[in-house]
PDB file of N, CA and C in Angstrom:
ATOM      1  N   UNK A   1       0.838  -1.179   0.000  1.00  0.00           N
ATOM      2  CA  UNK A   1       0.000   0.000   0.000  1.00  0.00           C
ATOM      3  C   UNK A   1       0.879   1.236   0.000  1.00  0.00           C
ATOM      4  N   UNK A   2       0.481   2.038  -0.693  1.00  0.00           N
ATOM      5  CA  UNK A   2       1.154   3.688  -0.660  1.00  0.00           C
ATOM      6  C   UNK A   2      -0.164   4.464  -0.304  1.00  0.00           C
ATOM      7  N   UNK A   3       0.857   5.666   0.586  1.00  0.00           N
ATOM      8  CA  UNK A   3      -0.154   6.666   0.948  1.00  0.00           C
ATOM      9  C   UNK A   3       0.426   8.149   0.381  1.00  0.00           C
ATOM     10  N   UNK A   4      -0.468   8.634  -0.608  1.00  0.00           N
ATOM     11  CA  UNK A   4       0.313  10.338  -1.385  1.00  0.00           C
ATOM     12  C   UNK A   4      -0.775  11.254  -1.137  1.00  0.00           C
ATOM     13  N   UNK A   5      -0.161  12.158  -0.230  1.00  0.00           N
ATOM     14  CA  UNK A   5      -0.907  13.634   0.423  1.00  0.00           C
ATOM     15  C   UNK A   5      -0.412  14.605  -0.989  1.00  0.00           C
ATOM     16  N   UNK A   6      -1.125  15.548  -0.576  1.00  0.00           N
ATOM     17  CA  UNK A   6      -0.746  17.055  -1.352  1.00  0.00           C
ATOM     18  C   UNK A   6      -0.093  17.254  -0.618  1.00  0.00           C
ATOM     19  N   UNK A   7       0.768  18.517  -1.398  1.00  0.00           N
ATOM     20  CA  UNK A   7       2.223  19.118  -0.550  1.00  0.00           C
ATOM     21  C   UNK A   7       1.131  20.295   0.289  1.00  0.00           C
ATOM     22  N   UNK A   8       2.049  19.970   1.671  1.00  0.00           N
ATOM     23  CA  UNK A   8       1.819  20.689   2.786  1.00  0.00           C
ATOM     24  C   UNK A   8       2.580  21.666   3.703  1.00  0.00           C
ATOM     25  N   UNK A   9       3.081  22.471   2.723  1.00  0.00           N
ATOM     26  CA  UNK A   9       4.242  23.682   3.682  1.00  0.00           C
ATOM     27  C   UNK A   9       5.472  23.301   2.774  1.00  0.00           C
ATOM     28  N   UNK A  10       6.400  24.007   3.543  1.00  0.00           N
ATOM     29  CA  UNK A  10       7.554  24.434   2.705  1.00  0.00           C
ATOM     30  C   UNK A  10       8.169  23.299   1.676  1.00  0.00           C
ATOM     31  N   UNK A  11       8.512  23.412   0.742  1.00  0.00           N
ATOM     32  CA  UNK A  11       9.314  22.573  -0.186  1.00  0.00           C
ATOM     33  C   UNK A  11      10.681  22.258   0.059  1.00  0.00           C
ATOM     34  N   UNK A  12      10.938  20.958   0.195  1.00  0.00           N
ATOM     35  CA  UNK A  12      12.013  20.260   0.478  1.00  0.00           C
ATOM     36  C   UNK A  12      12.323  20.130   2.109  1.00  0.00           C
ATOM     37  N   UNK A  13      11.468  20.211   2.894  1.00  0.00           N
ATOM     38  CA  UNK A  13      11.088  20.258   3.991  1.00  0.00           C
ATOM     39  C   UNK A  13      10.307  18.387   4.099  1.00  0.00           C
ATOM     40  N   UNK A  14      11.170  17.543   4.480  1.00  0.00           N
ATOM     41  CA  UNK A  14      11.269  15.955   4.808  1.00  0.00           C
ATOM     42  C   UNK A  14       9.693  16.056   6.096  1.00  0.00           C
ATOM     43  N   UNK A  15       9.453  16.466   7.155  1.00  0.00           N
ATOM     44  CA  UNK A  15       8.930  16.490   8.517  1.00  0.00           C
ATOM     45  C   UNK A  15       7.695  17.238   8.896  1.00  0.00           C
ATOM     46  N   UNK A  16       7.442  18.108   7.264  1.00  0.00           N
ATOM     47  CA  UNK A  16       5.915  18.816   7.265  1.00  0.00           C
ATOM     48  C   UNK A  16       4.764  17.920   8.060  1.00  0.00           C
ATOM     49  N   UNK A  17       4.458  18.568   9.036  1.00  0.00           N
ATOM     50  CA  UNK A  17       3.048  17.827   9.774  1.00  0.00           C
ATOM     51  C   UNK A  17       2.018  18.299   8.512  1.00  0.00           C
ATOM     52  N   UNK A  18       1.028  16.973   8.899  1.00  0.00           N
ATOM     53  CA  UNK A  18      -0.052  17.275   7.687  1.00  0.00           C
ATOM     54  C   UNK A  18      -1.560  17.947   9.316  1.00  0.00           C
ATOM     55  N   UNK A  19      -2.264  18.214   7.872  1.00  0.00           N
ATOM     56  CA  UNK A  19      -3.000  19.578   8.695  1.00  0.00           C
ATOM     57  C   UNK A  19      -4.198  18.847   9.467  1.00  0.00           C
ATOM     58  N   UNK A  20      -4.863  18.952  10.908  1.00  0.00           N
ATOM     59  CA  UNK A  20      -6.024  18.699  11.103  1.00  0.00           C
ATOM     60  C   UNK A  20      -7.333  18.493  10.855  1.00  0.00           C
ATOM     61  N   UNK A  21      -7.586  19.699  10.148  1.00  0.00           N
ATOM     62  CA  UNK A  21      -8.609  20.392   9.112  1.00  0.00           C
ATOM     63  C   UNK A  21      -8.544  19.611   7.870  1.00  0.00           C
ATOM     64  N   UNK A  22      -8.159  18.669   7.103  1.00  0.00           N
ATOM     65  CA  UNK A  22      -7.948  17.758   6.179  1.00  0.00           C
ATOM     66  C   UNK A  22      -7.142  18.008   5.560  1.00  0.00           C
ATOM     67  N   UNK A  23      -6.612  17.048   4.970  1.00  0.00           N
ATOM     68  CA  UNK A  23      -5.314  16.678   3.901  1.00  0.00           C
ATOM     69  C   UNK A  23      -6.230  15.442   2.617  1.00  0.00           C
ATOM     70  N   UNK A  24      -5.906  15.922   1.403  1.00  0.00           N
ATOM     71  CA  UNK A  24      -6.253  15.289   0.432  1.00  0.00           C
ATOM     72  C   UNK A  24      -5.303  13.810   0.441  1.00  0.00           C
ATOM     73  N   UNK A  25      -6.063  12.656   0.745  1.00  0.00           N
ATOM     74  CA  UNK A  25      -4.829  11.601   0.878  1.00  0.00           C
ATOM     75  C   UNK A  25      -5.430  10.213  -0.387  1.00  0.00           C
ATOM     76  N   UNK A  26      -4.620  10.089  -1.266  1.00  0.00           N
ATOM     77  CA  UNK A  26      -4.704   8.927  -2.287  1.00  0.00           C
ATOM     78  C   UNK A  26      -3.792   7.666  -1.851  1.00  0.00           C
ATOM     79  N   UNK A  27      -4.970   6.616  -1.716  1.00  0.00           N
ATOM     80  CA  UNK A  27      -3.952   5.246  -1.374  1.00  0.00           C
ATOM     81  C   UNK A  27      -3.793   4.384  -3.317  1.00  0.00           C
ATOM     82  N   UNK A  28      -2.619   3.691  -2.706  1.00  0.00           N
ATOM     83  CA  UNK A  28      -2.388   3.101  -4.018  1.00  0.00           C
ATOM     84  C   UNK A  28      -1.905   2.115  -3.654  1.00  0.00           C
ATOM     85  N   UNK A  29      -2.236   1.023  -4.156  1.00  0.00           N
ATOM     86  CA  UNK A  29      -0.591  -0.090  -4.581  1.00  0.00           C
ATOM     87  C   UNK A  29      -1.993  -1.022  -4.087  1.00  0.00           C
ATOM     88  N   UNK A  30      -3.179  -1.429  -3.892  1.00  0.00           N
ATOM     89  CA  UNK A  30      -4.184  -2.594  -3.258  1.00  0.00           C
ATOM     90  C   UNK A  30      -5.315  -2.304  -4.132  1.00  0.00           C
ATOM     91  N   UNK A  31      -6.224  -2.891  -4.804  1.00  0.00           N
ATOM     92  CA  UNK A  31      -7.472  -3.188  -5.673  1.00  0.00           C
ATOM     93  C   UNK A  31      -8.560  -2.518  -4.749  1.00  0.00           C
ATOM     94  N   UNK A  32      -8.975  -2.740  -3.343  1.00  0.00           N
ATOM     95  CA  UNK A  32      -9.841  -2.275  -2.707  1.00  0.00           C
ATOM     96  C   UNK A  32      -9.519  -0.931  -1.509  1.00  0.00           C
ATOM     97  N   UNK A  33     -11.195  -1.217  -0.738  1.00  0.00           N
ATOM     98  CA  UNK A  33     -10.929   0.012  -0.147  1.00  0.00           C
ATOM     99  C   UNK A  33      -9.933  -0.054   1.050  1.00  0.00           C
ATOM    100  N   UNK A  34      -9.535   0.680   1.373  1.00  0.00           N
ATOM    101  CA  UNK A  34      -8.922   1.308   2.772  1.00  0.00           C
ATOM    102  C   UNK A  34      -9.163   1.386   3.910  1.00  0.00           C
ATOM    103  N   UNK A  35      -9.016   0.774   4.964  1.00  0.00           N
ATOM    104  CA  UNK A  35      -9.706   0.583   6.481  1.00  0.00           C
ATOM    105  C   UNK A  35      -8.361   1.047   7.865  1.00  0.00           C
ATOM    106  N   UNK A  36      -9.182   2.363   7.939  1.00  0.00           N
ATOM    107  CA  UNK A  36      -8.184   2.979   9.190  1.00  0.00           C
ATOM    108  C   UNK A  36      -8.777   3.152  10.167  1.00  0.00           C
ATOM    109  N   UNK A  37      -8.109   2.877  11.418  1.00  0.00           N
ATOM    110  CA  UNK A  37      -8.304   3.077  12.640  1.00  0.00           C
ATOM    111  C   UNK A  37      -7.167   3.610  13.225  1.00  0.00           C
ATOM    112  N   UNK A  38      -7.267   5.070  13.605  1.00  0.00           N
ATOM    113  CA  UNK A  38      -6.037   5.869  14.060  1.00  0.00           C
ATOM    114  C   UNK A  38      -6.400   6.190  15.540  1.00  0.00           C
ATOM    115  N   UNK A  39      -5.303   6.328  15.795  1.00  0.00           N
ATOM    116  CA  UNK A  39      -5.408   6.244  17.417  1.00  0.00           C
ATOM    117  C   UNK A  39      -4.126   7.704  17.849  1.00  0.00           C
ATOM    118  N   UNK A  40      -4.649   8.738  18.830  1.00  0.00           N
ATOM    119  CA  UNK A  40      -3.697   9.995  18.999  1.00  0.00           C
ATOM    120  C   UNK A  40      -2.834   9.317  20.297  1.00  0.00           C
ATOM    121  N   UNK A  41      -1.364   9.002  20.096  1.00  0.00           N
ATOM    122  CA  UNK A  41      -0.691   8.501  20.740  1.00  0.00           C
ATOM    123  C   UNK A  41      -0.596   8.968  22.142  1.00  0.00           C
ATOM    124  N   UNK A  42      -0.948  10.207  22.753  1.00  0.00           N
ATOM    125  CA  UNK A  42      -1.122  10.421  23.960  1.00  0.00           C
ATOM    126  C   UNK A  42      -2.431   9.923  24.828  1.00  0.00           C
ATOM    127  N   UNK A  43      -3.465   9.099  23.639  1.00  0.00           N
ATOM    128  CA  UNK A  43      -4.202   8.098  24.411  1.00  0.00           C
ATOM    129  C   UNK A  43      -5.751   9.409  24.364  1.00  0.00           C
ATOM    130  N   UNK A  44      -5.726  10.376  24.186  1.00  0.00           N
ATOM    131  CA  UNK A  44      -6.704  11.368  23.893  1.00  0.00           C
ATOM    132  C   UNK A  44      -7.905  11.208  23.033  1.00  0.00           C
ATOM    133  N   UNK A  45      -7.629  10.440  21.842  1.00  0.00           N
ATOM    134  CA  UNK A  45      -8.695  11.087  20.349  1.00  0.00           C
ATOM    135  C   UNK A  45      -8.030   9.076  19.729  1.00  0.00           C
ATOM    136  N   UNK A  46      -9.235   8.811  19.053  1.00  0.00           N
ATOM    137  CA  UNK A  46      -9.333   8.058  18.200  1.00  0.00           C
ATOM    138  C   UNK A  46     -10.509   7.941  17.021  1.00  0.00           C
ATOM    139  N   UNK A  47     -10.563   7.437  15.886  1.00  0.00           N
ATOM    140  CA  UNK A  47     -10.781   7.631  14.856  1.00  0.00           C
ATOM    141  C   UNK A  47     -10.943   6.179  13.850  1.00  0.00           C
ATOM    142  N   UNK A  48     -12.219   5.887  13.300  1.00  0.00           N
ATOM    143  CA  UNK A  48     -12.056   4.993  11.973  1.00  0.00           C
ATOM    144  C   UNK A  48     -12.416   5.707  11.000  1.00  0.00           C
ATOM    145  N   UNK A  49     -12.208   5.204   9.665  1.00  0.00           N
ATOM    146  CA  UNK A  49     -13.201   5.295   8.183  1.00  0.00           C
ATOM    147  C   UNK A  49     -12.401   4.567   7.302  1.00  0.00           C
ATOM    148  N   UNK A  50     -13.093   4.307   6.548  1.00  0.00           N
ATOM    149  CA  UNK A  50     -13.374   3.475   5.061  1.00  0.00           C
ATOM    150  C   UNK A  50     -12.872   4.569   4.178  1.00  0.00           C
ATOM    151  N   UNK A  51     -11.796   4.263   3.205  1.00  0.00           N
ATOM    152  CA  UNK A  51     -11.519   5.369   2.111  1.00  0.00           C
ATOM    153  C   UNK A  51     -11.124   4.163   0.760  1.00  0.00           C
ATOM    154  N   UNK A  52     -12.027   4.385  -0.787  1.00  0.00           N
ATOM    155  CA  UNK A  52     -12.005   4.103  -1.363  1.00  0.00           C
ATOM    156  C   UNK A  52     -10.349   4.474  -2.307  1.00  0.00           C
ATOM    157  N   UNK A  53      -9.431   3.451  -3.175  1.00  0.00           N
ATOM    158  CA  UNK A  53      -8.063   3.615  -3.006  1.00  0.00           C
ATOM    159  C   UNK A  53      -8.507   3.856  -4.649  1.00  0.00           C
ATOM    160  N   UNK A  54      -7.116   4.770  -5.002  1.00  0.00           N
ATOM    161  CA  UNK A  54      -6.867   5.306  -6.398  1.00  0.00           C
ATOM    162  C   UNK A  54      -8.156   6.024  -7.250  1.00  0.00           C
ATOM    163  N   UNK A  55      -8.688   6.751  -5.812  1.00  0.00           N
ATOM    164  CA  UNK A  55      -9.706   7.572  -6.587  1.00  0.00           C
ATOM    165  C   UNK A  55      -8.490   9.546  -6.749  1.00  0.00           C
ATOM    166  N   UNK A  56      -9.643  10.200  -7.069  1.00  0.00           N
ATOM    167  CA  UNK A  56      -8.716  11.642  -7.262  1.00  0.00           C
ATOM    168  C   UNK A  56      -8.526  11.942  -5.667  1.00  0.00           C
ATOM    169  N   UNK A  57      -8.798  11.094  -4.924  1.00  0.00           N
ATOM    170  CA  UNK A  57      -8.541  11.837  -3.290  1.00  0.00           C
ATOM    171  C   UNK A  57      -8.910  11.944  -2.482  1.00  0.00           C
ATOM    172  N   UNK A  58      -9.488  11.525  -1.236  1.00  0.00           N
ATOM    173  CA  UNK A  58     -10.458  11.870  -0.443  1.00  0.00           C
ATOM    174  C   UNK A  58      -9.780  12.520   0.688  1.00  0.00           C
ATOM    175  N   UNK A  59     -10.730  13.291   1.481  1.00  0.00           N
ATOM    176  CA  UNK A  59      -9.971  14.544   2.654  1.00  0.00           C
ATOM    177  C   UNK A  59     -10.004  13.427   3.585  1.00  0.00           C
ATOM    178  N   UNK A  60      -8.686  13.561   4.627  1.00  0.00           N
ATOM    179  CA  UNK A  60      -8.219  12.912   5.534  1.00  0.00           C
ATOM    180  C   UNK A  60      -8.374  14.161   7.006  1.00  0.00           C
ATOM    181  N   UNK A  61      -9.041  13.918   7.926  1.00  0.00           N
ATOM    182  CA  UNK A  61      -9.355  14.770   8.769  1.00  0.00           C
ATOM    183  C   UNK A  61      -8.747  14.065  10.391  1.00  0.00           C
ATOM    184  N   UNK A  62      -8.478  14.695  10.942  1.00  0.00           N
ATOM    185  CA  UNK A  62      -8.053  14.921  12.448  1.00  0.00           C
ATOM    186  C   UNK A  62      -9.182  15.666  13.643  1.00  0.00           C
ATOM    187  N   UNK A  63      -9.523  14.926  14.120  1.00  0.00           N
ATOM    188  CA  UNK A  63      -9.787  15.890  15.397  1.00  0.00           C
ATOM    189  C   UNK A  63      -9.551  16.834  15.937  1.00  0.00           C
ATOM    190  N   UNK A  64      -8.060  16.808  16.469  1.00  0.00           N
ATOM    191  CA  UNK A  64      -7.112  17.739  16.600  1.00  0.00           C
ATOM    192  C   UNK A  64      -6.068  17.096  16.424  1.00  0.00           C
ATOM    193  N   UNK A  65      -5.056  18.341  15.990  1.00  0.00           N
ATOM    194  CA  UNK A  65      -3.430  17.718  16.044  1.00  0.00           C
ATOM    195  C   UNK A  65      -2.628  16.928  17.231  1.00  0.00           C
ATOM    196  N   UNK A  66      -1.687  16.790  17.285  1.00  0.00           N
ATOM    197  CA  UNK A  66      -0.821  15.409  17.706  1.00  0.00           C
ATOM    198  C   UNK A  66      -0.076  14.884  16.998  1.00  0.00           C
ATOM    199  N   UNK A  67       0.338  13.512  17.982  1.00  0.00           N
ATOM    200  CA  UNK A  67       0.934  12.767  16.841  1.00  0.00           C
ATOM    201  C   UNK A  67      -0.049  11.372  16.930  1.00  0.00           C
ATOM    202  N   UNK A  68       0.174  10.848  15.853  1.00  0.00           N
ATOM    203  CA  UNK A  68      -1.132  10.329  15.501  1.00  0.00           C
ATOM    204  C   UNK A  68      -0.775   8.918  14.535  1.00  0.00           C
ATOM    205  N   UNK A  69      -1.183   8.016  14.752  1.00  0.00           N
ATOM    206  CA  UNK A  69      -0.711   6.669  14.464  1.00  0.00           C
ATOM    207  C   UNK A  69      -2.110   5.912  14.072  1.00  0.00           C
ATOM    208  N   UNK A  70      -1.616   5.524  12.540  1.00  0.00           N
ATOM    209  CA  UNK A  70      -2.496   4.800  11.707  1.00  0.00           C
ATOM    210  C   UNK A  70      -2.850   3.139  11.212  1.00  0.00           C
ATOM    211  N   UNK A  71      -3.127   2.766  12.157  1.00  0.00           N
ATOM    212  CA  UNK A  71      -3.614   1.116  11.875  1.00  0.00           C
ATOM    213  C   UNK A  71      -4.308   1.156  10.089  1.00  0.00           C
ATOM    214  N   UNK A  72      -3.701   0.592   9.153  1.00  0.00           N
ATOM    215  CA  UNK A  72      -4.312   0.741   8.037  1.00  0.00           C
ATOM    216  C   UNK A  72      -4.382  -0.640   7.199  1.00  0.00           C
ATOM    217  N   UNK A  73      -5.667  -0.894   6.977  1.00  0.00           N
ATOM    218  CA  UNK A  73      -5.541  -2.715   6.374  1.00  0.00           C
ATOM    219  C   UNK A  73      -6.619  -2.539   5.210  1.00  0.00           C
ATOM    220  N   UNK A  74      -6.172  -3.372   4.120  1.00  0.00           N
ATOM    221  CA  UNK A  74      -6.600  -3.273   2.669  1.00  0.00           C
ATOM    222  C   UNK A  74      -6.744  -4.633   2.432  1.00  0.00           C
ATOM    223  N   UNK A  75      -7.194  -5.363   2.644  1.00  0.00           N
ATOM    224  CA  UNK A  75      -8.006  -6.896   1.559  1.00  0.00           C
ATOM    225  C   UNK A  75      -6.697  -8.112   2.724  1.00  0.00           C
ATOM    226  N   UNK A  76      -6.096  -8.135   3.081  1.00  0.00           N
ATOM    227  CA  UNK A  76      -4.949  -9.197   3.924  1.00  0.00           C
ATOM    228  C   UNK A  76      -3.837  -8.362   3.627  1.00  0.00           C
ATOM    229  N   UNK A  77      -3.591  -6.898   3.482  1.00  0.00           N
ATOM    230  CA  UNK A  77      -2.441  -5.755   3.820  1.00  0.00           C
ATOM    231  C   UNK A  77      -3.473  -5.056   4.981  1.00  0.00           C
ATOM    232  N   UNK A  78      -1.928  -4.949   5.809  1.00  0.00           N
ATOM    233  CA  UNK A  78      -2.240  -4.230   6.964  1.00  0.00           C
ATOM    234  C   UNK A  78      -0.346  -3.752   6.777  1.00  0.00           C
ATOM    235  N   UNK A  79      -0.750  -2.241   7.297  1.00  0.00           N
ATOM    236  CA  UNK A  79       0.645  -1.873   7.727  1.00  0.00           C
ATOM    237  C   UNK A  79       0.136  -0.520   9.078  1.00  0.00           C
ATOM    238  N   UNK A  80       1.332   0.319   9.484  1.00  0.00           N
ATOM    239  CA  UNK A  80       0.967   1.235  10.524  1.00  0.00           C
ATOM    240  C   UNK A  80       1.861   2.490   9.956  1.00  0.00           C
ATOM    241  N   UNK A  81       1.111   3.731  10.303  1.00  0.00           N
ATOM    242  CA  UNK A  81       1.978   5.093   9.762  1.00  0.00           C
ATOM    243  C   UNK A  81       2.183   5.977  11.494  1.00  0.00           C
ATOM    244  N   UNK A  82       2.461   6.364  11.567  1.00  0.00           N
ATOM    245  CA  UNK A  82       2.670   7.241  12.718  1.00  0.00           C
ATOM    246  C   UNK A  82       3.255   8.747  11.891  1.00  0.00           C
ATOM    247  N   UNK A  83       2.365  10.018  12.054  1.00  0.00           N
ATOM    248  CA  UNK A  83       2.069  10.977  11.527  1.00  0.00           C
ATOM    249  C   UNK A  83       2.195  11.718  12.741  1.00  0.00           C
ATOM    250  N   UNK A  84       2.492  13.251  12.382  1.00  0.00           N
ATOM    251  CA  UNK A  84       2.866  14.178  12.955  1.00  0.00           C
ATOM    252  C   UNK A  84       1.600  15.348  12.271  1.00  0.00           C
ATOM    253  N   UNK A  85       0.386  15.793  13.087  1.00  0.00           N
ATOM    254  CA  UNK A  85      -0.566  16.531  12.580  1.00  0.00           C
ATOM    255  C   UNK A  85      -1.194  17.758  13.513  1.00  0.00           C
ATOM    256  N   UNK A  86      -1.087  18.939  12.736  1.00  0.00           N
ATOM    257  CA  UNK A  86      -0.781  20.450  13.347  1.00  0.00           C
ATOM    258  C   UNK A  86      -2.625  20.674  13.080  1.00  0.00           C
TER     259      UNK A  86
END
Protein backbone atom coordinates (compact mmCIF):
# COMPACT_ATOMS: atom_id res chain seq x y z
CA UNK A 1 0.00 0.00 0.00
CA UNK A 2 1.15 3.69 -0.66
CA UNK A 3 -0.15 6.67 0.95
CA UNK A 4 0.31 10.34 -1.38
CA UNK A 5 -0.91 13.63 0.42
CA UNK A 6 -0.75 17.05 -1.35
CA UNK A 7 2.22 19.12 -0.55
CA UNK A 8 1.82 20.69 2.79
CA UNK A 9 4.24 23.68 3.68
CA UNK A 10 7.55 24.43 2.71
CA UNK A 11 9.31 22.57 -0.19
CA UNK A 12 12.01 20.26 0.48
CA UNK A 13 11.09 20.26 3.99
CA UNK A 14 11.27 15.95 4.81
CA UNK A 15 8.93 16.49 8.52
CA UNK A 16 5.91 18.82 7.26
CA UNK A 17 3.05 17.83 9.77
CA UNK A 18 -0.05 17.28 7.69
CA UNK A 19 -3.00 19.58 8.70
CA UNK A 20 -6.02 18.70 11.10
CA UNK A 21 -8.61 20.39 9.11
CA UNK A 22 -7.95 17.76 6.18
CA UNK A 23 -5.31 16.68 3.90
CA UNK A 24 -6.25 15.29 0.43
CA UNK A 25 -4.83 11.60 0.88
CA UNK A 26 -4.70 8.93 -2.29
CA UNK A 27 -3.95 5.25 -1.37
CA UNK A 28 -2.39 3.10 -4.02
CA UNK A 29 -0.59 -0.09 -4.58
CA UNK A 30 -4.18 -2.59 -3.26
CA UNK A 31 -7.47 -3.19 -5.67
CA UNK A 32 -9.84 -2.27 -2.71
CA UNK A 33 -10.93 0.01 -0.15
CA UNK A 34 -8.92 1.31 2.77
CA UNK A 35 -9.71 0.58 6.48
CA UNK A 36 -8.18 2.98 9.19
CA UNK A 37 -8.30 3.08 12.64
CA UNK A 38 -6.04 5.87 14.06
CA UNK A 39 -5.41 6.24 17.42
CA UNK A 40 -3.70 10.00 19.00
CA UNK A 41 -0.69 8.50 20.74
CA UNK A 42 -1.12 10.42 23.96
CA UNK A 43 -4.20 8.10 24.41
CA UNK A 44 -6.70 11.37 23.89
CA UNK A 45 -8.69 11.09 20.35
CA UNK A 46 -9.33 8.06 18.20
CA UNK A 47 -10.78 7.63 14.86
CA UNK A 48 -12.06 4.99 11.97
CA UNK A 49 -13.20 5.29 8.18
CA UNK A 50 -13.37 3.48 5.06
CA UNK A 51 -11.52 5.37 2.11
CA UNK A 52 -12.01 4.10 -1.36
CA UNK A 53 -8.06 3.61 -3.01
CA UNK A 54 -6.87 5.31 -6.40
CA UNK A 55 -9.71 7.57 -6.59
CA UNK A 56 -8.72 11.64 -7.26
CA UNK A 57 -8.54 11.84 -3.29
CA UNK A 58 -10.46 11.87 -0.44
CA UNK A 59 -9.97 14.54 2.65
CA UNK A 60 -8.22 12.91 5.53
CA UNK A 61 -9.35 14.77 8.77
CA UNK A 62 -8.05 14.92 12.45
CA UNK A 63 -9.79 15.89 15.40
CA UNK A 64 -7.11 17.74 16.60
CA UNK A 65 -3.43 17.72 16.04
CA UNK A 66 -0.82 15.41 17.71
CA UNK A 67 0.93 12.77 16.84
CA UNK A 68 -1.13 10.33 15.50
CA UNK A 69 -0.71 6.67 14.46
CA UNK A 70 -2.50 4.80 11.71
CA UNK A 71 -3.61 1.12 11.87
CA UNK A 72 -4.31 0.74 8.04
CA UNK A 73 -5.54 -2.72 6.37
CA UNK A 74 -6.60 -3.27 2.67
CA UNK A 75 -8.01 -6.90 1.56
CA UNK A 76 -4.95 -9.20 3.92
CA UNK A 77 -2.44 -5.75 3.82
CA UNK A 78 -2.24 -4.23 6.96
CA UNK A 79 0.64 -1.87 7.73
CA UNK A 80 0.97 1.24 10.52
CA UNK A 81 1.98 5.09 9.76
CA UNK A 82 2.67 7.24 12.72
CA UNK A 83 2.07 10.98 11.53
CA UNK A 84 2.87 14.18 12.96
CA UNK A 85 -0.57 16.53 12.58
CA UNK A 86 -0.78 20.45 13.35
Amino acid sequence: MQMQTATIGAPGNRYTPMRAGGTTVVWGGTKSSVAIAATELEGSGQFKVVQPVLQSGRILSFPFGGCWKLHVTSGTRTGDLVLWVV
